[in-house]
C-alpha atoms as a PDB file:
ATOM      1  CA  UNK A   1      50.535 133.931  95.000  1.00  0.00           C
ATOM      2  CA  UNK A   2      48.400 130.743  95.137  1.00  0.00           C
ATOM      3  CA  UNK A   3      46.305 129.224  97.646  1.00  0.00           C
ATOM      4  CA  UNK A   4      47.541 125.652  98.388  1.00  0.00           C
ATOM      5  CA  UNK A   5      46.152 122.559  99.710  1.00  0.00           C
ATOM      6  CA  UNK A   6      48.631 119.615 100.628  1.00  0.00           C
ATOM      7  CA  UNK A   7      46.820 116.239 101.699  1.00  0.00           C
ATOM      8  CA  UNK A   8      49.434 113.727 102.852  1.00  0.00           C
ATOM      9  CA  UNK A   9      49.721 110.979 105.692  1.00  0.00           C
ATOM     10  CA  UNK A  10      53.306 111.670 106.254  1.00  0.00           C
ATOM     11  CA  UNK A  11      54.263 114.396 108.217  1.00  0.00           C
ATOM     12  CA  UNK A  12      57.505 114.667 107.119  1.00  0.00           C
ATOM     13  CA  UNK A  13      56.646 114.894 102.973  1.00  0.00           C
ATOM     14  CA  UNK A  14      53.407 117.046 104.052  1.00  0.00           C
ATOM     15  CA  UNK A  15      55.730 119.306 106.270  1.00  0.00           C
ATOM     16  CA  UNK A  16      58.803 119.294 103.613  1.00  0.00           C
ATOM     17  CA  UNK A  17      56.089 120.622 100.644  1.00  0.00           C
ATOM     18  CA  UNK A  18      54.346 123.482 102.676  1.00  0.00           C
ATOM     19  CA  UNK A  19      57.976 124.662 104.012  1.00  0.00           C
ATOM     20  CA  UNK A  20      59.119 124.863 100.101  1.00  0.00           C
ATOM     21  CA  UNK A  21      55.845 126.599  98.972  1.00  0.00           C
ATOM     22  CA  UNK A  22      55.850 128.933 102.235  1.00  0.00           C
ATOM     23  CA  UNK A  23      59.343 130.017 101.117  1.00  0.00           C
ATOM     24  CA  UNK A  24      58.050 130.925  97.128  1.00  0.00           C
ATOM     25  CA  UNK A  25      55.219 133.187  98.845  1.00  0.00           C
ATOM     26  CA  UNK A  26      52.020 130.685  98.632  1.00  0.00           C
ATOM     27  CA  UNK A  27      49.360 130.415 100.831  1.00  0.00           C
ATOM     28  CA  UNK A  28      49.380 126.536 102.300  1.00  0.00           C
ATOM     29  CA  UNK A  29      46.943 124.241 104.127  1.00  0.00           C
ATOM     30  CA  UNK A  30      47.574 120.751 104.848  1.00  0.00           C
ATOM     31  CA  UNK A  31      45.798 117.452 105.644  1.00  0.00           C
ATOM     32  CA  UNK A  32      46.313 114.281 107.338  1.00  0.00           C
ATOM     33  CA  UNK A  33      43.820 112.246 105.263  1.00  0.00           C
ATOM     34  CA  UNK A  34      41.471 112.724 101.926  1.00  0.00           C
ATOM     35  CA  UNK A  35      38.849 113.097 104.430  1.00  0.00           C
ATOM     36  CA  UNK A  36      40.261 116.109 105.916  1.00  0.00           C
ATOM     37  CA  UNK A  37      41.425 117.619 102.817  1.00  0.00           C
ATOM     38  CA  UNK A  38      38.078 117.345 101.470  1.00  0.00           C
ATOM     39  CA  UNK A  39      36.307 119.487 104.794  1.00  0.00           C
ATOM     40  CA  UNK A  40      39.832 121.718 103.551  1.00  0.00           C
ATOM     41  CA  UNK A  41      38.547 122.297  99.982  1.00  0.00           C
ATOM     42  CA  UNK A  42      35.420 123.892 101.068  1.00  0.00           C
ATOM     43  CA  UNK A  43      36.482 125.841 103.919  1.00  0.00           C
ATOM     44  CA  UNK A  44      39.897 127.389 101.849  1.00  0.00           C
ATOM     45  CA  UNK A  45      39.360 126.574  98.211  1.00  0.00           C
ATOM     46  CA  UNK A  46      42.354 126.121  97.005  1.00  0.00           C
ATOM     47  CA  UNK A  47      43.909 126.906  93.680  1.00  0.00           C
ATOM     48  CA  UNK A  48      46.111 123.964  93.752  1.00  0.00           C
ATOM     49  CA  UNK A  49      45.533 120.611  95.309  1.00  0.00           C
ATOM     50  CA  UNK A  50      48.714 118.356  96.132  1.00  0.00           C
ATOM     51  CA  UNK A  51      47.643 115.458  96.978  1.00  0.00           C
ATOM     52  CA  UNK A  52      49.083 111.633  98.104  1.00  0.00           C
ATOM     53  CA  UNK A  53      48.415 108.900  95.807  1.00  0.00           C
ATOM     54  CA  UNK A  54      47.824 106.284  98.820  1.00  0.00           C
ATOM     55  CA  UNK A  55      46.318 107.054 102.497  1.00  0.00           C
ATOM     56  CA  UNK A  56      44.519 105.091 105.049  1.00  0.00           C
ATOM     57  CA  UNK A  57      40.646 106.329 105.044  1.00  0.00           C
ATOM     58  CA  UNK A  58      40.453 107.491 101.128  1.00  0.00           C
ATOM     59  CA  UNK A  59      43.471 107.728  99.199  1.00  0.00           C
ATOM     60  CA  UNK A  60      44.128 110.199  96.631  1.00  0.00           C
ATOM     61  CA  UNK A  61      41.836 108.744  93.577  1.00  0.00           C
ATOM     62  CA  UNK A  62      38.446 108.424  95.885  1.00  0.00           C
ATOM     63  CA  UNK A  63      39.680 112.507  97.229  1.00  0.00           C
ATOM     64  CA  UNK A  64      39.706 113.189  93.078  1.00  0.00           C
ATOM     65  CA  UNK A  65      36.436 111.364  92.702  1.00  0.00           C
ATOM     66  CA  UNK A  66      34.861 113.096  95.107  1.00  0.00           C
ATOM     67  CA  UNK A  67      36.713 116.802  94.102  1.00  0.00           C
ATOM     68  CA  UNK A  68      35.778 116.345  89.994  1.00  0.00           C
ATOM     69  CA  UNK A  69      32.090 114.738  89.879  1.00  0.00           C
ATOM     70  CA  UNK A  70      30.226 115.855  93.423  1.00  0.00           C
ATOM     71  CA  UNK A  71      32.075 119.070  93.851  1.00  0.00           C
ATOM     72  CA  UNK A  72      32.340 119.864  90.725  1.00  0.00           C
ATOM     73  CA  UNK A  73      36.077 121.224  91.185  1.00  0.00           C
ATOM     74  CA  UNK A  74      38.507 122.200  87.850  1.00  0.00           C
ATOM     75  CA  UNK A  75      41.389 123.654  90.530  1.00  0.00           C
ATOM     76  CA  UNK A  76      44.317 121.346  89.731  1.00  0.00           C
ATOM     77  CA  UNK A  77      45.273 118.164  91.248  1.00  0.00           C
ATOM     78  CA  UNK A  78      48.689 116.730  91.765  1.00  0.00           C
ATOM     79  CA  UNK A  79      48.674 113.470  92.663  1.00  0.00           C
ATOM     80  CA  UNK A  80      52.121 112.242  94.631  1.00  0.00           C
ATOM     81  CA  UNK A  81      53.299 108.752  94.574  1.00  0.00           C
ATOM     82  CA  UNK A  82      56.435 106.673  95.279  1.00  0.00           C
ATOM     83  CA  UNK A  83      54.782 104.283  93.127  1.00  0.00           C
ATOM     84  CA  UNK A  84      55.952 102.810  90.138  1.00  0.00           C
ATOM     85  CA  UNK A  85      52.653 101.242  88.819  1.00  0.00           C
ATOM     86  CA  UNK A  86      51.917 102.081  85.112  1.00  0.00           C
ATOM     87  CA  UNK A  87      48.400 101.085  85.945  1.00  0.00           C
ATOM     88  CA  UNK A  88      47.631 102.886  88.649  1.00  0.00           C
ATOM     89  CA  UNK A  89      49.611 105.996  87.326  1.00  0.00           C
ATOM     90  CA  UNK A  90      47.254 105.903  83.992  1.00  0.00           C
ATOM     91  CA  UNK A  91      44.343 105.762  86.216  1.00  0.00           C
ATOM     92  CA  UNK A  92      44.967 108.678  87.665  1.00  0.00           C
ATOM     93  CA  UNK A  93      45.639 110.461  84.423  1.00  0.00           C
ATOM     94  CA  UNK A  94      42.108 109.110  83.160  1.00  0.00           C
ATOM     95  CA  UNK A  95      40.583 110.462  86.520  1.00  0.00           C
ATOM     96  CA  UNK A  96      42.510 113.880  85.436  1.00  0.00           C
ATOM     97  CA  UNK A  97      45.263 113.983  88.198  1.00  0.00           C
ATOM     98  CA  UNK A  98      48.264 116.139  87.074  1.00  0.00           C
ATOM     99  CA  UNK A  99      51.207 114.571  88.113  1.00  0.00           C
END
């Protein structure tokens, strides 16, 4: 199974994604902040990064930044958001966030 990486400032979304990808066999880490998920990334790296649109410290875009042009890492990104902003959504999508 996969090796997953779950950044997210709510416990309770962070806690309810690594439960459901515990139960389908994958390996899971999790983050409070972009800034811990990035010190994650290096330490685990991860197949599969799931990862909050917006955090305190470095939200999800500056994490993807950072991930695709100074790491130089291909693994996947999903970006999560309860946002309904075309803009922002088609951002991501140009910084190469799966959603």
């Amino acid at each position: 199974m996969a090796k997953i990486l779950v950044i997210d400032d709510e416990s309770k979304f962070r806690n309810i994604i690594k439960e459901e990808l515990l139960k389908e066999g994958h390996e899971v880490e999790t983050a409070i902040d972009g800034e811990e998920g990035l010190g994650k990334v290096k330490e685990a790296a991860p197949d599969l990064i799931i990862c909050d649109m917006k955090m305190p410290k470095m939200d999800g875009f500056e994490v993807l930044e950072v991930l695709r042009k100074k790491e130089n890492l291909n693994s996947p990104f999903i970006m999560l958001t309860l946002i309904v902003d075309f803009d922002k959504i088609q951002s991501a999508y140009e910084h190469e966030a799966n959603f």
